[in-house]
Protein backbone atom coordinates (compact mmCIF):
# COMPACT_ATOMS: atom_id res chain seq x y z
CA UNK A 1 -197.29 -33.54 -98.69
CA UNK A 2 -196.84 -31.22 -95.86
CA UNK A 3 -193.91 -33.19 -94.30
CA UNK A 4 -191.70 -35.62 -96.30
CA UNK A 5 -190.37 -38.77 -94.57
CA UNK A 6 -188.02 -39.20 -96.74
CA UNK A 7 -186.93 -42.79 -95.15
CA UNK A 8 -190.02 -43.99 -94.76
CA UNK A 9 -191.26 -47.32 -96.62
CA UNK A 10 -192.54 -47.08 -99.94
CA UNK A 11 -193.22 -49.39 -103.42
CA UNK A 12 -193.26 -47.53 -106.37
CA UNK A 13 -195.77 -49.22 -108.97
CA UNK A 14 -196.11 -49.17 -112.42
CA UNK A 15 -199.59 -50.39 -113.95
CA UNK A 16 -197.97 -52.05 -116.61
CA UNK A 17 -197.15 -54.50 -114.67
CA UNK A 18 -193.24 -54.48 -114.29
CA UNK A 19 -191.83 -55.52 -110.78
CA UNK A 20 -192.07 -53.36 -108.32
CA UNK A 21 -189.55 -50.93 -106.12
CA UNK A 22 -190.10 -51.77 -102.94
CA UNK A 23 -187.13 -49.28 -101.14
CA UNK A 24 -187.59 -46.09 -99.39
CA UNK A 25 -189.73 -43.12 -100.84
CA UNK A 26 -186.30 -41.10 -102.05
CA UNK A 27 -185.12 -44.12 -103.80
CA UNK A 28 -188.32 -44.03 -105.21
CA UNK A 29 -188.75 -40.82 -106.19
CA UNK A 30 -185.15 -41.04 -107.70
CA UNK A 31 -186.19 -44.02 -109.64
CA UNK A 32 -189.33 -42.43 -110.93
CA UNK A 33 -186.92 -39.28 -112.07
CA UNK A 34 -185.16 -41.52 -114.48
CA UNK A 35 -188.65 -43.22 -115.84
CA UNK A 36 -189.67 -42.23 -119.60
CA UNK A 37 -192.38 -40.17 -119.41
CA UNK A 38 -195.07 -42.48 -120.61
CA UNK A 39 -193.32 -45.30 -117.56
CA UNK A 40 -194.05 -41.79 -115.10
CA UNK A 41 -197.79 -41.55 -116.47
CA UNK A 42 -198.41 -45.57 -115.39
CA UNK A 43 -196.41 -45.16 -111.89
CA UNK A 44 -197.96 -44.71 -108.31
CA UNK A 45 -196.23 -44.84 -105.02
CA UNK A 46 -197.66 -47.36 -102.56
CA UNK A 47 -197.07 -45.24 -98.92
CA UNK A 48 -196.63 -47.19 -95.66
CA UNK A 49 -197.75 -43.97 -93.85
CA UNK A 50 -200.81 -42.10 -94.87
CA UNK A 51 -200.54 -38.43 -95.59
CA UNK A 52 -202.58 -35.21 -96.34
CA UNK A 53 -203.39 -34.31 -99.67
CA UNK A 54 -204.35 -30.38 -100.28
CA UNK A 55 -207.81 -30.33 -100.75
CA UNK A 56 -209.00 -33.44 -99.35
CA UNK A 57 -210.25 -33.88 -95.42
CA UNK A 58 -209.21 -37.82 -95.66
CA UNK A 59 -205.31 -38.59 -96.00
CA UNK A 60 -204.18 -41.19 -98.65
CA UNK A 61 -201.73 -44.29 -98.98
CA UNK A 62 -200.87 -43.61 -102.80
CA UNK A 63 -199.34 -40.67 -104.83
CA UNK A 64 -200.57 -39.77 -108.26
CA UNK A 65 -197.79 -39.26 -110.95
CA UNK A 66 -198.34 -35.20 -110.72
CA UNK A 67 -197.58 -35.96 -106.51
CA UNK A 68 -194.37 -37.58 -107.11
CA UNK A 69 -193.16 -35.18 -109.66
CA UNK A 70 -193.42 -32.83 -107.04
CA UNK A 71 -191.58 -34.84 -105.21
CA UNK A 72 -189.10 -35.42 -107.71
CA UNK A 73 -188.62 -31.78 -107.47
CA UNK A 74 -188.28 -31.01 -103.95
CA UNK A 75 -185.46 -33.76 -103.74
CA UNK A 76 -183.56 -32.18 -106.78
CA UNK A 77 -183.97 -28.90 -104.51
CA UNK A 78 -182.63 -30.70 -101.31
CA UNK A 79 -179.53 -31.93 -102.71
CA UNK A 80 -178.84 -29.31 -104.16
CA UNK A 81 -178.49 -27.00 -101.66
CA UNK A 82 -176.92 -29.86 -99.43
């Protein structure tokens, strides 16, 4: 993701079939941080904005696991240094 809404819509998945987190995409990215990692291997975030994923020419409405890990990082980073 080139720019991170932070704020922005999101519902974080899980394909086993627990309720979803329908919040913002740093509430969802926090809640995926505290998933086991087998709960993180089933998860997907639902965007309501599309974005640009590196190597692709099309942009996409759902992050892979690896996509919000990054995430997961970049927010750790943020707050951080806030």
């Amino acid at each position: 993701m080139k720019t991170v809404i932070w704020d922005q819509a999101a519902t974080l998945i899980d394909l086993d079939g627990k309720a979803p987190l329908i919040s913002t995409l740093r509430e969802c990215v926090r809640h995926f941080a505290v998933m086991k990692s087998t709960a993180r291997a089933e998860a997907r975030v639902l965007l309501t904005q599309p974005t640009f994923r590196e190597g692709r020419k099309t942009r996409t409405w759902i992050l892979e696991p690896s996509e919000i890990e990054q995430l997961t990082l970049l927010l750790r980073e943020e707050e951080a240094s806030a």
